[in-house]
N, C-alpha and C. Protein backbone atom coordinates (compact mmCIF):
# COMPACT_ATOMS: atom_id res chain seq x y z
N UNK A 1 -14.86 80.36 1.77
CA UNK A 1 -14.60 79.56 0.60
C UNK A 1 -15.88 79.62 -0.25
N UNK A 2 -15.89 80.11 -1.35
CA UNK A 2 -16.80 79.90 -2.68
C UNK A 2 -17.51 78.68 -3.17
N UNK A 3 -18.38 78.79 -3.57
CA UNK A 3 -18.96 77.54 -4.21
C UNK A 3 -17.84 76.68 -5.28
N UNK A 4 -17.17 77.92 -6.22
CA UNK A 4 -16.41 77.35 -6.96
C UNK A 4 -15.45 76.29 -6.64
N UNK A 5 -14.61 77.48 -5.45
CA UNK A 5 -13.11 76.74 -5.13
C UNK A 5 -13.92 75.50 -3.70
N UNK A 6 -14.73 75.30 -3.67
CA UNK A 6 -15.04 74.10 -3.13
C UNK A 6 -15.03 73.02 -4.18
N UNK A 7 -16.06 73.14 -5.15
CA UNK A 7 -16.26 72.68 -5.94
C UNK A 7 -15.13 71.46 -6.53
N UNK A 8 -13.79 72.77 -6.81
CA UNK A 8 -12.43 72.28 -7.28
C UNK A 8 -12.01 71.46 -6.26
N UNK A 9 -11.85 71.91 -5.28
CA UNK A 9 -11.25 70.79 -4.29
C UNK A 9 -11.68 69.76 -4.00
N UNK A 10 -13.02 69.84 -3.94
CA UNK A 10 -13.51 68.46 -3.89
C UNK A 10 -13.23 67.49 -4.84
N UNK A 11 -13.13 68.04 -6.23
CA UNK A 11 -12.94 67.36 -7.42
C UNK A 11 -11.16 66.71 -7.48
N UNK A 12 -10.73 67.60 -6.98
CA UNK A 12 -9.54 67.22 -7.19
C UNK A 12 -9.11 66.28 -5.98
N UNK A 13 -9.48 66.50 -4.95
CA UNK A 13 -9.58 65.13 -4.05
C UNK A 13 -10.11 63.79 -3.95
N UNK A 14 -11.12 64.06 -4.79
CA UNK A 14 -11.77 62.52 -5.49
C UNK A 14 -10.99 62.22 -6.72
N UNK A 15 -10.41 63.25 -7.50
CA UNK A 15 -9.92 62.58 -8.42
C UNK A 15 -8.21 61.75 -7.84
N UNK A 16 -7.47 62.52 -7.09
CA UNK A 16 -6.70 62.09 -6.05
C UNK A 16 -7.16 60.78 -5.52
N UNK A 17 -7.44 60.87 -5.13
CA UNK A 17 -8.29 58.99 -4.35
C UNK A 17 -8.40 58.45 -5.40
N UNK A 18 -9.27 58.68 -6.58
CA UNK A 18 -9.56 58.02 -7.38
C UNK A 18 -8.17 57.28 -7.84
N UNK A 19 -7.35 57.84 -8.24
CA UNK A 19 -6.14 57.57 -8.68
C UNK A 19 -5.07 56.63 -8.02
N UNK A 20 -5.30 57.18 -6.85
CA UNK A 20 -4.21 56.54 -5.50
C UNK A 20 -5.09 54.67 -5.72
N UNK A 21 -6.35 54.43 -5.58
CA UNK A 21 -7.08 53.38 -5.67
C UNK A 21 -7.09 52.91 -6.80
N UNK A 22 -6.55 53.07 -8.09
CA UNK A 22 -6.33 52.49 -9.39
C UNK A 22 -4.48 51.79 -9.20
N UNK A 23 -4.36 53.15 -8.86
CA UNK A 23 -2.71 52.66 -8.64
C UNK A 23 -2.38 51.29 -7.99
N UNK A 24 -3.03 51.55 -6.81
CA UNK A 24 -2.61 50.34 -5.40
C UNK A 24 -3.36 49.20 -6.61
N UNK A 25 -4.52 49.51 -7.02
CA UNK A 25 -5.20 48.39 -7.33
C UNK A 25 -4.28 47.48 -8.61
N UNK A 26 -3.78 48.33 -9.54
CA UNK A 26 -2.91 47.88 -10.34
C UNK A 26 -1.26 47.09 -9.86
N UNK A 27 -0.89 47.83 -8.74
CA UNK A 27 0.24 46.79 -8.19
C UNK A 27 -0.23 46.11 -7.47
N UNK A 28 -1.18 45.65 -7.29
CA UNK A 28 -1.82 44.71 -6.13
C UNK A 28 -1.64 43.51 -7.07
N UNK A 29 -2.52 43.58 -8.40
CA UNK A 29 -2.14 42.90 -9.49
C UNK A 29 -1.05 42.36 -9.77
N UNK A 30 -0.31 43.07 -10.07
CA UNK A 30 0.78 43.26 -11.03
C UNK A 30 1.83 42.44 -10.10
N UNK A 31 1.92 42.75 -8.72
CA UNK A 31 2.63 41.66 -7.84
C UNK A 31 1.80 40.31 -7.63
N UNK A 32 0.67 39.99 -7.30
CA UNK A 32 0.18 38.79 -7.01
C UNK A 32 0.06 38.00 -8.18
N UNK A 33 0.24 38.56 -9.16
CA UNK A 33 0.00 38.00 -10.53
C UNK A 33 1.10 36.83 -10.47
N UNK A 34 0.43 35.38 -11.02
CA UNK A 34 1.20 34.35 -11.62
C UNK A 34 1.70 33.94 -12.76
N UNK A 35 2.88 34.03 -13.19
CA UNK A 35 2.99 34.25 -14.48
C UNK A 35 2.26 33.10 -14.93
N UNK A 36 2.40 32.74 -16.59
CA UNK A 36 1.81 31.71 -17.14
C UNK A 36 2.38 30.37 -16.95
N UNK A 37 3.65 30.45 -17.07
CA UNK A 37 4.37 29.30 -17.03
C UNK A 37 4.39 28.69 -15.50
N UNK A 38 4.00 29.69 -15.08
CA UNK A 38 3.90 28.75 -13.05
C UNK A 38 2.54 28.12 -13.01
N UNK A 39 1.88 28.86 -13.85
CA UNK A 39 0.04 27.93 -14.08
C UNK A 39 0.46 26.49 -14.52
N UNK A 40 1.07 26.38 -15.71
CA UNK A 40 1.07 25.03 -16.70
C UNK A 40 2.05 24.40 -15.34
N UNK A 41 2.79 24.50 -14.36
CA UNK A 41 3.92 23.37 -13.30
C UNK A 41 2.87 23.33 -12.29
N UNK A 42 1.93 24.60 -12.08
CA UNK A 42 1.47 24.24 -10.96
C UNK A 42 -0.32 23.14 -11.11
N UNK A 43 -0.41 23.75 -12.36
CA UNK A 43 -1.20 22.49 -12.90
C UNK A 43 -0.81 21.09 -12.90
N UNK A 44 0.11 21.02 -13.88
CA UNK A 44 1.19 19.89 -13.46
C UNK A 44 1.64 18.64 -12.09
N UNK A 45 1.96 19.63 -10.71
CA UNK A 45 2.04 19.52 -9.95
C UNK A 45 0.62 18.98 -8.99
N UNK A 46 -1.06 19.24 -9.88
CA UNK A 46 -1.94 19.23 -9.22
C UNK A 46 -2.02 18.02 -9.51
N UNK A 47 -2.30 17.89 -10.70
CA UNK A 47 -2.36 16.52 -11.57
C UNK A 47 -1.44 15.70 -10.95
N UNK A 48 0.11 15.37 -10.73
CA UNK A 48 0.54 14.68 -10.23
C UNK A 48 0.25 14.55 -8.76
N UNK A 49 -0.14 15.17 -7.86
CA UNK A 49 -0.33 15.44 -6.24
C UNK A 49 -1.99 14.07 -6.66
N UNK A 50 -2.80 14.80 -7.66
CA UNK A 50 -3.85 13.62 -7.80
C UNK A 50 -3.67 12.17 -8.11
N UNK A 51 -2.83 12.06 -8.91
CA UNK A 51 -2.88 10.35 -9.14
C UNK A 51 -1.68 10.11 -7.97
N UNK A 52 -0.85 10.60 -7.06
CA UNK A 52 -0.35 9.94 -6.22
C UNK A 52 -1.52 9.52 -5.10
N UNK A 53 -1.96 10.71 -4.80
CA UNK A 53 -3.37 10.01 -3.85
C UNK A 53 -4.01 9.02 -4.11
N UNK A 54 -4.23 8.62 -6.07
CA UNK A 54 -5.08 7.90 -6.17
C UNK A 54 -4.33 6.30 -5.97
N UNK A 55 -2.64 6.59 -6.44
CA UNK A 55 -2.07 5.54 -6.20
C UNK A 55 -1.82 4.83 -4.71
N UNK A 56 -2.03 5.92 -3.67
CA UNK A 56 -2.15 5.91 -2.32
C UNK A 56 -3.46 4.53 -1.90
N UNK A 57 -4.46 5.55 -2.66
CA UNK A 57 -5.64 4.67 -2.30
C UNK A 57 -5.84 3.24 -2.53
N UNK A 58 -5.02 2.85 -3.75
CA UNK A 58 -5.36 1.82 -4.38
C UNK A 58 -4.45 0.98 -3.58
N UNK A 59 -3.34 1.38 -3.28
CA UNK A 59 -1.99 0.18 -2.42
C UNK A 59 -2.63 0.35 -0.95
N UNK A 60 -3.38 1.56 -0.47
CA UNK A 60 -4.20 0.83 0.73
C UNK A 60 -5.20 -0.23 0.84
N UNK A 61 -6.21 0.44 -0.26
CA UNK A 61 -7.13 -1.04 -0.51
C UNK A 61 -6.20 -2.15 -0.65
N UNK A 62 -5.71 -2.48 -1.56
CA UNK A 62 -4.79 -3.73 -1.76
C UNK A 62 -4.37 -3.79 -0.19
N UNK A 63 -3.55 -3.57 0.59
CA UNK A 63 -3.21 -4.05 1.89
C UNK A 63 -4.28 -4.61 2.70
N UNK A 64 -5.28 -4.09 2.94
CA UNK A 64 -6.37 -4.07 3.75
C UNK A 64 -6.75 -5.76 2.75
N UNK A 65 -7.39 -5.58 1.87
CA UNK A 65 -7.25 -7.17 1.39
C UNK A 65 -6.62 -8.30 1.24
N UNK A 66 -5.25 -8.09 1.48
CA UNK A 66 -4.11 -9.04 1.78
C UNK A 66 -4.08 -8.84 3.13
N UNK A 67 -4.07 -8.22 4.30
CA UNK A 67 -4.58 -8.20 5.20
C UNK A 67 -5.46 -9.14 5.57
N UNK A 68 -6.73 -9.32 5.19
CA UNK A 68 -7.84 -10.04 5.36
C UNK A 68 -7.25 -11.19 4.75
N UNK A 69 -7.21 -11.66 3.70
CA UNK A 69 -6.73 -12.79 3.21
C UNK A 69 -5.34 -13.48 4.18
N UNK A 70 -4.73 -13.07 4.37
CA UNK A 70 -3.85 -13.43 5.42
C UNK A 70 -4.08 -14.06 6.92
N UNK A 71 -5.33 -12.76 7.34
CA UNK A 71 -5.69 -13.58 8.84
C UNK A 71 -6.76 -14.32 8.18
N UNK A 72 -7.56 -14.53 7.13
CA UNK A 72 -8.11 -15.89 6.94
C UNK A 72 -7.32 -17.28 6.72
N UNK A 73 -6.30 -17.27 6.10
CA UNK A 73 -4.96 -18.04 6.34
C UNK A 73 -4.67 -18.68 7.86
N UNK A 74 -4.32 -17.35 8.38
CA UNK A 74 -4.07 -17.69 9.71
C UNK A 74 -4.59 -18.58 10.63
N UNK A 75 -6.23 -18.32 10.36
CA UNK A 75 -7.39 -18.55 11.47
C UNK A 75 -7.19 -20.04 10.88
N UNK A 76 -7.34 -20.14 9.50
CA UNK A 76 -7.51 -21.85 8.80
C UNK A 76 -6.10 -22.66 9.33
N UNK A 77 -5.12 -22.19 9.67
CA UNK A 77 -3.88 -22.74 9.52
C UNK A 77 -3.88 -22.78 11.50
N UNK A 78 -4.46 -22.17 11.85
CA UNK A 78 -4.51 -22.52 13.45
C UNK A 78 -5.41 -23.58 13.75
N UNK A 79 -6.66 -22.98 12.67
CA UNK A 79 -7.32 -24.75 13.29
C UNK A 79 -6.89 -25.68 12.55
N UNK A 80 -6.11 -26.19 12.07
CA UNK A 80 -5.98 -27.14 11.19
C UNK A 80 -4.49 -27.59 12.61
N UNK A 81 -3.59 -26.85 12.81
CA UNK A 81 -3.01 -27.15 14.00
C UNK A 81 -3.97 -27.61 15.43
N UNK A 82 -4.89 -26.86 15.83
CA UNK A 82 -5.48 -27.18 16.87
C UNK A 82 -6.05 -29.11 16.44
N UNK A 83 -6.82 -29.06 15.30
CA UNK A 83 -7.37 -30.47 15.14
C UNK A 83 -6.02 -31.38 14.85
N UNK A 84 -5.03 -31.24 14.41
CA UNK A 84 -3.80 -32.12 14.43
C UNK A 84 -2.90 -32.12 15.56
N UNK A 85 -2.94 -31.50 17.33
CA UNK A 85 -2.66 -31.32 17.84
C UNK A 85 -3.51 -32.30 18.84
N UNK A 86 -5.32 -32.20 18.26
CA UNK A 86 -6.09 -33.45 19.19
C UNK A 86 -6.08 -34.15 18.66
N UNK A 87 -5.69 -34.90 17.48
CA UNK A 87 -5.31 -35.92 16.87
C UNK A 87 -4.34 -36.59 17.20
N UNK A 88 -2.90 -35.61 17.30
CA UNK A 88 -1.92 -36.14 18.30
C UNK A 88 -1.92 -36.97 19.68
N UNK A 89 -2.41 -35.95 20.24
CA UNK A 89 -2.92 -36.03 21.69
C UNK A 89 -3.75 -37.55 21.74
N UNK A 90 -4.45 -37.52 20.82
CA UNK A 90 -5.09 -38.95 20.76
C UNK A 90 -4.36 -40.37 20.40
N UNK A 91 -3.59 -40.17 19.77
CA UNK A 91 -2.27 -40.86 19.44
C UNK A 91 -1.52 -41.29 20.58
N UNK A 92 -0.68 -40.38 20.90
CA UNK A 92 -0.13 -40.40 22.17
C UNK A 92 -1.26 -41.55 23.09
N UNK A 93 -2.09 -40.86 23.53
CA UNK A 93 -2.86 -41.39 24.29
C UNK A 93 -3.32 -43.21 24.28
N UNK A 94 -3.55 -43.33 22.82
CA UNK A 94 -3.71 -44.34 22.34
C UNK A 94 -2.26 -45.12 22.43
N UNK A 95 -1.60 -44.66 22.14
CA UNK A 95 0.05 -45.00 22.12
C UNK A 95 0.15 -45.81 23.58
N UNK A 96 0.03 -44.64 24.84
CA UNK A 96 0.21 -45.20 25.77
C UNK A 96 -0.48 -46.09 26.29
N UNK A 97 -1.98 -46.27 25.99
CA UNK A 97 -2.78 -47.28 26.75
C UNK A 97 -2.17 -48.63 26.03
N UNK A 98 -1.94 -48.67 24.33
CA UNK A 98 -1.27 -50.15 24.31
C UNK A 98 -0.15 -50.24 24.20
N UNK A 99 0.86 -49.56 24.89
CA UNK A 99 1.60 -49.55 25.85
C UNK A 99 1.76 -50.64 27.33
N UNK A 100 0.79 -50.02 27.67
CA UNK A 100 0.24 -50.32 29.33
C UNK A 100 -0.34 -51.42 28.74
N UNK A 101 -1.31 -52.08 28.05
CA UNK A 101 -1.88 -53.31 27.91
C UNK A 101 -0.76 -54.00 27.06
N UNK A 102 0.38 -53.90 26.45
CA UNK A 102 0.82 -54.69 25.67
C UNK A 102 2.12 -55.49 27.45
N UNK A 103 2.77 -54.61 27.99
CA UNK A 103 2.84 -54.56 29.35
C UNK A 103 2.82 -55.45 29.94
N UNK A 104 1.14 -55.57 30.86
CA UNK A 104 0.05 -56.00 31.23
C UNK A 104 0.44 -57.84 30.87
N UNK A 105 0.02 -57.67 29.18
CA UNK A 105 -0.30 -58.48 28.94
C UNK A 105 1.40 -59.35 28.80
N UNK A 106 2.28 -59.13 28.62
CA UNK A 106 3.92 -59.70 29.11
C UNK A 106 3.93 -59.80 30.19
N UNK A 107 3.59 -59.40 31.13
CA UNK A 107 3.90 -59.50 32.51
C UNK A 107 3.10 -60.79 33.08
N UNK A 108 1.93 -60.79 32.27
CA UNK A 108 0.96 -61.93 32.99
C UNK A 108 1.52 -63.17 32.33
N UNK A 109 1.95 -63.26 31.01
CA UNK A 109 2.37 -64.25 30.75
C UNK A 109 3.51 -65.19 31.08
């Protein structure tokens, strides 16, 4: 083989590749490509996916604070039972001793 017809072949095999690698590279494109109008829904779609999260966030905070506000409720509304429960209890108690001395004191008479 000649310097020439090397020459050629080589050329024409790089230009071959060259070509085959424009090609692929152009349908590589040309399929992955998004049209325009799927940009502006899928923009769309981002934007809305964002303020649902943000609406997410905000009705969690809100729970978590009604949450808290609630078992502070709770805790106040148990002791307020516990101290009206020894208040009772004291009642009662009181109840029964003049009871027993009112009793006592009929019986002796």
């Amino acid at each position: 083989m000649d310097r020439t017809l090397f020459i050629l072949v080589t050329s024409v095999i790089l230009m071959v590749a060259f070509t085959l690698g424009w090609l692929s590279h152009w349908l590589l494109h040309r399929f992955a490509r998004v049209p325009g109008g799927q940009m502006d829904e899928t923009d769309q779609l981002a934007q809305s996916l964002h303020e649902a999260e943000e609406a997410r966030d905000q009705a969690i905070l809100y729970l978590e604070h009604r949450e808290a506000e609630l078992e502070s409720q709770i805790s106040q509304i148990e002791a307020e039972l516990r101290a009206t429960m020894d208040g009772l209890r004291a009642a009662r108690t009181e109840n029964e001793e003049m009871r027993a001395w009112i009793e006592k004191a009929n019986d002796a008479s």
